[in-house]
Protein backbone atom coordinates (compact mmCIF):
# COMPACT_ATOMS: atom_id res chain seq x y z
CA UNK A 1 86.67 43.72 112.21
CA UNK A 2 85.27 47.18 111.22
CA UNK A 3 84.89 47.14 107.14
CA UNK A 4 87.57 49.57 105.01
CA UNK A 5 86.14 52.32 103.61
CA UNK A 6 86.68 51.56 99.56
CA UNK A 7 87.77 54.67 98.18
CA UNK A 8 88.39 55.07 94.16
CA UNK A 9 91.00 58.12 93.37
CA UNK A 10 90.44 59.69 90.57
CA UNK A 11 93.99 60.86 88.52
CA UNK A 12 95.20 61.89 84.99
CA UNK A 13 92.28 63.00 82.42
CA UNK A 14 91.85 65.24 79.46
CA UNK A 15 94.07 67.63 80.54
CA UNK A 16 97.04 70.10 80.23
CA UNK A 17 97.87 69.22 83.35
CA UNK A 18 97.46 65.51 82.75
CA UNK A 19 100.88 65.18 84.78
CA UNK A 20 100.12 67.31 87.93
CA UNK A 21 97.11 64.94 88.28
CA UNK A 22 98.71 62.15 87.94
CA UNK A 23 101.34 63.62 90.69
CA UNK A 24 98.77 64.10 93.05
CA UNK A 25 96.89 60.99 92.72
CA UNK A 26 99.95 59.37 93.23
CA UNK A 27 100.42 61.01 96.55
CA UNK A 28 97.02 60.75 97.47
CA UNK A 29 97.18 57.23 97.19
CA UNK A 30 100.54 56.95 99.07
CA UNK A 31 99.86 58.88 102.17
CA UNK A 32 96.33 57.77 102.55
CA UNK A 33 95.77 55.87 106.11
CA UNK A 34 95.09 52.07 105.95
CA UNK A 35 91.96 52.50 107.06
CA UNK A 36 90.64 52.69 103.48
CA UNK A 37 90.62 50.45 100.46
CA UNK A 38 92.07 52.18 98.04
CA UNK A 39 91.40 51.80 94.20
CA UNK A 40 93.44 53.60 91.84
CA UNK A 41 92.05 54.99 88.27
CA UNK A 42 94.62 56.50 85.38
CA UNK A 43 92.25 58.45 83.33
CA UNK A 44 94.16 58.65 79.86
CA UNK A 45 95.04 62.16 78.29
CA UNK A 46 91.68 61.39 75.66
CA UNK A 47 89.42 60.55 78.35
CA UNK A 48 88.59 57.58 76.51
CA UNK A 49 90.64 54.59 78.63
CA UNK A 50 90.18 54.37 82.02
CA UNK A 51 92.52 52.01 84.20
CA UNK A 52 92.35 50.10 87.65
CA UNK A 53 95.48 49.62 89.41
CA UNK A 54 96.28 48.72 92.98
CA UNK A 55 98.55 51.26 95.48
CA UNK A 56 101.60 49.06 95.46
CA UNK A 57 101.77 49.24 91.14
CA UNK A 58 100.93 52.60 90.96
CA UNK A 59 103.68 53.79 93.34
CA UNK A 60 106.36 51.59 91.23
CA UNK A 61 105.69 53.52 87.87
CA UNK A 62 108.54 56.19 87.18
CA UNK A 63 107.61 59.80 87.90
CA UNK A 64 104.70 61.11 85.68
CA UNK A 65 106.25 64.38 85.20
CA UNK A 66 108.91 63.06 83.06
CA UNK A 67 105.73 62.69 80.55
CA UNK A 68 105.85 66.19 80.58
CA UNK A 69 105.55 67.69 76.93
CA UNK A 70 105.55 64.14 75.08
CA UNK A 71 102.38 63.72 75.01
CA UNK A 72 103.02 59.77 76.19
CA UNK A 73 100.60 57.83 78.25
CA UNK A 74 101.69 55.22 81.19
CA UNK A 75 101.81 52.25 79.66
CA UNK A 76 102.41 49.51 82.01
CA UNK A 77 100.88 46.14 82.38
CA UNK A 78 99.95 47.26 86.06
CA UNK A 79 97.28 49.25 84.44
CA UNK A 80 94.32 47.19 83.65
CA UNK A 81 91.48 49.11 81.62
CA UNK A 82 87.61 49.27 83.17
CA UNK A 83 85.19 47.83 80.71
CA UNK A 84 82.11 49.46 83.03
CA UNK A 85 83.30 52.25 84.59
CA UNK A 86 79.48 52.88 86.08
CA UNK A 87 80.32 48.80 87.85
CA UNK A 88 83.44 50.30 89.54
CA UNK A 89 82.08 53.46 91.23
CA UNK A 90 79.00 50.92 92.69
CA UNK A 91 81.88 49.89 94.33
CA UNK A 92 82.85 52.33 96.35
CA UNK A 93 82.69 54.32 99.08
CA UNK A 94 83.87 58.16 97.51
CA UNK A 95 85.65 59.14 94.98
CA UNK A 96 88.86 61.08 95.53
CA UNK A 97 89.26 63.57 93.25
CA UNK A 98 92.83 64.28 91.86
CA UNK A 99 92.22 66.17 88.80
CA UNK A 100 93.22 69.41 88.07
CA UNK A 101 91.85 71.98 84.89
CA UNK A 102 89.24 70.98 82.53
CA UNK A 103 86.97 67.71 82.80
CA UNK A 104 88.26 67.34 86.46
CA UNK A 105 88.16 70.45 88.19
CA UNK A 106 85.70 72.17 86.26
CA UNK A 107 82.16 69.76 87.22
CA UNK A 108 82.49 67.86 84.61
CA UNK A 109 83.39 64.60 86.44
CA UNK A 110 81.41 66.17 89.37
CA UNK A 111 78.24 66.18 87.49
CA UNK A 112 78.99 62.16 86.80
CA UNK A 113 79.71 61.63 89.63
CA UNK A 114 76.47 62.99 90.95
CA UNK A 115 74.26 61.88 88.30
CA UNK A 116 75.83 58.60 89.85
CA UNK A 117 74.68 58.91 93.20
CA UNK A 118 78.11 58.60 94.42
CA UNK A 119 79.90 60.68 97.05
CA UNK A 120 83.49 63.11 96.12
CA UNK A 121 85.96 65.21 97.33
CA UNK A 122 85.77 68.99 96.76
CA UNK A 123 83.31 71.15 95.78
CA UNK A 124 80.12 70.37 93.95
CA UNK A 125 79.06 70.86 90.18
CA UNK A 126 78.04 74.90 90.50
CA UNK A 127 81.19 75.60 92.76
CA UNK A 128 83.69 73.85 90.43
CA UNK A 129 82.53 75.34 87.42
CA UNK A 130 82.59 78.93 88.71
CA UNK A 131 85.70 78.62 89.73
CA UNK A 132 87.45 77.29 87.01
CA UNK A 133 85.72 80.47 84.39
CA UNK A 134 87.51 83.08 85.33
CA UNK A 135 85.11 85.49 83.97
CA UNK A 136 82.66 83.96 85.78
CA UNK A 137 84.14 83.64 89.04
CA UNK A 138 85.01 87.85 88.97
CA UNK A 139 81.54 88.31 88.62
CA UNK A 140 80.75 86.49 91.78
CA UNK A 141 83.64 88.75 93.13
CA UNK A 142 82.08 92.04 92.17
CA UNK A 143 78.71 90.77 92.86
CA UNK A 144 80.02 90.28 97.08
CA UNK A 145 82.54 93.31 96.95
CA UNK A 146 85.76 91.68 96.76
CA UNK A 147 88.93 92.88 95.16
CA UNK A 148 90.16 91.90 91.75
CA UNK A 149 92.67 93.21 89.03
CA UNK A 150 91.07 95.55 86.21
CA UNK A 151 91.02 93.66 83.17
CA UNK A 152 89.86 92.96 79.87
CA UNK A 153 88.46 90.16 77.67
CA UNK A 154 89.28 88.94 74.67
CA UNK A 155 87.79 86.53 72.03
CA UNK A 156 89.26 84.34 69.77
CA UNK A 157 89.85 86.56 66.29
CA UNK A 158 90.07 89.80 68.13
CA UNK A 159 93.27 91.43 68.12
CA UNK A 160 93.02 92.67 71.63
CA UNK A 161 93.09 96.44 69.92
CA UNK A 162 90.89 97.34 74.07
CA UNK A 163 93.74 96.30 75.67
CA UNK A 164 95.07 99.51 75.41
CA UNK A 165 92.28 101.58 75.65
CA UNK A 166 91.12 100.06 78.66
CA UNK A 167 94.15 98.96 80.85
CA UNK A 168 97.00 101.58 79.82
CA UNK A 169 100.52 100.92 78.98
CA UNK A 170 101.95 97.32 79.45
CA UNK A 171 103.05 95.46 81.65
CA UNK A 172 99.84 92.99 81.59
CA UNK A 173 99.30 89.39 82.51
CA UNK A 174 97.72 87.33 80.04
CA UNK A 175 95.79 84.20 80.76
CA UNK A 176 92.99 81.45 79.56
CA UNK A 177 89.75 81.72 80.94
CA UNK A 178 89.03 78.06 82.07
CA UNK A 179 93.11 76.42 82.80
CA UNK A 180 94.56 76.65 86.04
CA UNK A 181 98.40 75.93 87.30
CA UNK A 182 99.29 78.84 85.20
CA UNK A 183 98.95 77.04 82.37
CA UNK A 184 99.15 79.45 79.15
CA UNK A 185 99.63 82.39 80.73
CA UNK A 186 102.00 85.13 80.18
CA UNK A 187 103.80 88.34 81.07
CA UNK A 188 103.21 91.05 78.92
CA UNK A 189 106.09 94.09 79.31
CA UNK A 190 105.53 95.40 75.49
CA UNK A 191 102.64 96.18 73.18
CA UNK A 192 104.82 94.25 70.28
CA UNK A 193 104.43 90.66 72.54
CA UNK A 194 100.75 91.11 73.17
CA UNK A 195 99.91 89.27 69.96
CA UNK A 196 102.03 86.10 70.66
CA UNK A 197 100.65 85.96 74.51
CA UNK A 198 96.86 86.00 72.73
CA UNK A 199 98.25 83.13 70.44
CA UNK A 200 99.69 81.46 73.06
CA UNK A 201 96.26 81.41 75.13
CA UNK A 202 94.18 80.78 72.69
CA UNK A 203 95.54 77.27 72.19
CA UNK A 204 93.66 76.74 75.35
CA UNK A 205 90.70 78.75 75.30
CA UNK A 206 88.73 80.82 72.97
CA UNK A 207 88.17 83.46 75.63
CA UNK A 208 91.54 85.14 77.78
CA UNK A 209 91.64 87.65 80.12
CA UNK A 210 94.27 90.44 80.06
CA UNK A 211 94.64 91.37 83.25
CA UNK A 212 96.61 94.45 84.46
CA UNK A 213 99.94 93.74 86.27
CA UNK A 214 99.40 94.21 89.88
CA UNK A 215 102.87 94.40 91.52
CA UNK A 216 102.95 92.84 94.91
CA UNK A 217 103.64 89.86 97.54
CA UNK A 218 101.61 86.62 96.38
CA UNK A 219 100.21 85.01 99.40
CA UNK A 220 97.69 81.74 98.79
CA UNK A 221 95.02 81.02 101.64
CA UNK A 222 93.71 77.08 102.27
CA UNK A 223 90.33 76.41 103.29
CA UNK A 224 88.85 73.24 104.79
CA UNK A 225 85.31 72.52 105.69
CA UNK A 226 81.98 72.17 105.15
CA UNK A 227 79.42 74.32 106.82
CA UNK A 228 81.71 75.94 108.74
CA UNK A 229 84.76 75.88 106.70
CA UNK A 230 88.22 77.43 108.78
CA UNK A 231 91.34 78.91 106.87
CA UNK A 232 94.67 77.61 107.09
CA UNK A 233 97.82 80.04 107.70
CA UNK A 234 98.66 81.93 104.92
CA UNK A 235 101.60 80.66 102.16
CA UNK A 236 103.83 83.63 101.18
CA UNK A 237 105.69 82.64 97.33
CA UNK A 238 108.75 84.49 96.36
CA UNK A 239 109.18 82.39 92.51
CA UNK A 240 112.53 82.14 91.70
CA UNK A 241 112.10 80.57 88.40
CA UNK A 242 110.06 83.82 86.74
CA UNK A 243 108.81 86.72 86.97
CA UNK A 244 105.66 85.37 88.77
CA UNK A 245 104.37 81.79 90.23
CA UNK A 246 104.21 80.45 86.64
CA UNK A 247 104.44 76.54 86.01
CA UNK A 248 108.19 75.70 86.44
CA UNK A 249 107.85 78.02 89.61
CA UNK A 250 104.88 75.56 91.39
CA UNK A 251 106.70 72.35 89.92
CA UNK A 252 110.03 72.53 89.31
CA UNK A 253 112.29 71.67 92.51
CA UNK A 254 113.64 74.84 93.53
CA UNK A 255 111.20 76.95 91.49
CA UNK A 256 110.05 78.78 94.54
CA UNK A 257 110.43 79.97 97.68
CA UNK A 258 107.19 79.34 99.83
CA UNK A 259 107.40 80.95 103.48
CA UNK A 260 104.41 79.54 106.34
CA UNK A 261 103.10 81.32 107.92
CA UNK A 262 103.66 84.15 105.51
CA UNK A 263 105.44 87.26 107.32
CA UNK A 264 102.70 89.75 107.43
CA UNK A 265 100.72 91.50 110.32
CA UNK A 266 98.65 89.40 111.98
CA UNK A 267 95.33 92.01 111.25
CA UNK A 268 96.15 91.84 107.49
CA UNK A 269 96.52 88.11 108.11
CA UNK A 270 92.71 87.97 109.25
CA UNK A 271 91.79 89.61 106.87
CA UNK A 272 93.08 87.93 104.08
CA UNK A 273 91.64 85.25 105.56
CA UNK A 274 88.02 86.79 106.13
CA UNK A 275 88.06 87.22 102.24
CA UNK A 276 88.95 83.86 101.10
CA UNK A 277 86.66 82.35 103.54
CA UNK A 278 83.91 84.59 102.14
CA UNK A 279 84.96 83.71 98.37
CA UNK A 280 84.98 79.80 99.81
CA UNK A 281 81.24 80.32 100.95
CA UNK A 282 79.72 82.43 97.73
CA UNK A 283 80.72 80.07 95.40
CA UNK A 284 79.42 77.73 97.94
CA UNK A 285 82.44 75.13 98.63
CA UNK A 286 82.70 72.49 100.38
CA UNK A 287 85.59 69.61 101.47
CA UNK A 288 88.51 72.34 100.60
CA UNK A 289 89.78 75.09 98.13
CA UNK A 290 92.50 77.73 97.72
CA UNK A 291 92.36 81.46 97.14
CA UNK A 292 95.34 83.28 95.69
CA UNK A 293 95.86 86.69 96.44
CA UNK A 294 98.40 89.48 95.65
CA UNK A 295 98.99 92.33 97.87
CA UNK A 296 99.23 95.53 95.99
CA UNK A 297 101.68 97.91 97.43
CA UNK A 298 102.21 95.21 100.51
CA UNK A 299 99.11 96.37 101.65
CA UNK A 300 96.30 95.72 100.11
CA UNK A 301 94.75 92.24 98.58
CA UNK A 302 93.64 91.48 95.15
CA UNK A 303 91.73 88.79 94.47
CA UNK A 304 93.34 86.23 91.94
CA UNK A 305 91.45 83.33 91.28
CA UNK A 306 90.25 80.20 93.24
CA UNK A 307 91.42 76.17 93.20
CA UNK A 308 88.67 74.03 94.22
CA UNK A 309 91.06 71.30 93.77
CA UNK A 310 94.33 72.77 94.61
CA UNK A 311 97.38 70.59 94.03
CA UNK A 312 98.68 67.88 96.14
CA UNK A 313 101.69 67.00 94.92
CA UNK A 314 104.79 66.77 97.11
CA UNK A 315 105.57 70.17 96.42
CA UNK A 316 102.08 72.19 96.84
CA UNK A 317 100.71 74.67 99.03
CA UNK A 318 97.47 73.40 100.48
CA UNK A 319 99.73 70.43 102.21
CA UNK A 320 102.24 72.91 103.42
CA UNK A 321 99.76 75.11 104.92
CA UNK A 322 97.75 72.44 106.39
CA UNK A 323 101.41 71.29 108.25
CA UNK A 324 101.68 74.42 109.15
CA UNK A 325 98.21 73.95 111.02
CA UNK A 326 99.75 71.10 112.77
CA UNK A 327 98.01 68.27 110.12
CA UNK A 328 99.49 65.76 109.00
CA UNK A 329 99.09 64.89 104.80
CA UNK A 330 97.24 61.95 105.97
CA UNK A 331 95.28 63.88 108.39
CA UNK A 332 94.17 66.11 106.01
CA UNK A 333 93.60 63.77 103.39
CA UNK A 334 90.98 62.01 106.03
CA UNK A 335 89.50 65.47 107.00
CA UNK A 336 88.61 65.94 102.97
CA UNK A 337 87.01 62.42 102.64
CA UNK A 338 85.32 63.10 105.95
CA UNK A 339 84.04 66.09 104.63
CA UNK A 340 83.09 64.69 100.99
CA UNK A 341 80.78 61.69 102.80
CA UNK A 342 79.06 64.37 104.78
CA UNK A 343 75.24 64.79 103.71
């Protein structure tokens, strides 16, 4: 009999979006095929306990997003805590990465994981941590050509007195530098609520962008691959719970309307696609990613931000794209691992 491939997922962490994570790895772990062993791992919301499970347990805890805001942990005796986290990962095969925002999707556990020796899902160290700084990552953009929104940065004790200067009359978007899943960001339609948005920010980051308010369809391209990485059909998102895809819009049942393919012309279709491939490849991905876009005046796309580990929670975009494609969530869940064990 042909030996399982033992595969730990990684879920939960030092996070604001602790309960996403925990979402996803819960999913993960679900709709993976029973060709692999899979070990389960609830990274705490201090990073400091780290607990084994088994699939069955995991999927009998009550939803994690009704941790939302409480600041609770899981707290079941179906969680047993690692004493040598280093003697687990010997263990395995790959590590599944289900983390999303800081110390999961920003190389952090990447550059563990590496310094381990052992094999993971997504994008490496460099990619991941480009991605998640936003400054960062719009450099890369300029650097290749690509489309972004004008904007401005702002440190912690400024009073964001360039905004004005620099971007015009409101409305802006306001945003962390280093969160993703829309976390802390606001709309800005008056010069009085600029202030509170900074505040707001700040509580994750001591850097924010202010970006200018680009009116427009948001579409989301899906990438999978390696060397040759191919993108899935575009996601059009009409939120219906804001005044853009904020949080409650991506979680919330009913928070959005998400349309596959998305109804645009096929040639601004390829070339939406063209882009995020090229933003995939200079930041130099690998397994999968996502690249959110916004098409100013219908017709032309600006550049957003990148997910090198989008969201995989029943109601994400990545799996709904990929079904689109004709895959499967387990399908695609095996082409990621496949891709994470290549050399």
């Amino acid at each position: 009999m042909k030996k399982r491939i033992r595969i730990a997922v990684l879920m939960g962490g030092k996070t604001p979006e602790h309960e996403i994570s925990l979402v996803s790895g819960r999913e993960i772990t679900r709709n993976l095929p029973e060709k692999y062993e899979v070990l389960p791992i609830v990274i705490s919301r201090t990073g400091e306990k780290w607990s084994l499970t088994s699939r069955s347990q995991l999927l009998s805890l009550p939803d994690p997003m009704i941790l939302k805001g409480t600041q609770k942990e899981f707290d079941s005796p179906a969680l047993k805590e690692i004493e040598s986290v280093g003697g687990i990962f010997k263990k395995v095969d790959i590590v599944f990465i289900a983390m999303h925002g800081p110390f999961g999707e920003d190389g952090t556990i990447q550059g563990m994981l590496e310094l381990a020796g052992v094999p993971f899902t997504g994008p490496g160290v460099l990619a991941s941590a480009l991605g998640m700084n936003k400054v960062m990552f719009r450099k890369i953009l300029k650097s290749q050509g690509l489309p972004f929104p004008k904007f401005v940065v702002v440190e912690k004790g400024e009073k964001g007195s360039s905004v004005f200067k620099e971007l015009g009359a409101p409305p802006y978007v306001v945003k962390p530098d280093n969160q993703g899943s829309s976390v802390g960001i606001s709309l800005v339609n008056s010069k009085s609520y600029l202030s509170k948005a900074l505040k707001k920010a700040f509580k994750f980051s001591d850097i924010v962008l202010v970006d200018e308010y680009v009116e427009g369809l948001e579409v989301t391209c899906g990438i999978l691959g390696n060397k040759n990485p191919k993108p899935l059909p575009l996601v059009e998102i009409l939120p219906k719970k804001g005044d853009f895809f904020n949080y409650e819009s991506k979680y919330m049942e009913g928070g959005a309307v998400e349309i596959v393919p998305a109804r645009i012309s096929k040639t601004l279709t390829k070339k939406i696609q063209g882009m995020a491939t090229e933003v995939y490849k200079a930041l130099g991905c690998k397994g999968f990613s996502r690249v959110d876009f916004i098409l100013r005046r219908e017709r032309y796309p600006v550049i957003l931000e990148i997910n090198t580990i989008p969201g995989l929670t029943p109601m994400s975009l990545f799996p709904k794209a990929a079904r689109a494609e004709g895959l499967s969530y387990s399908q695609v869940l095996d082409k990621i691992i496949k891709y994470g064990l290549e050399k």
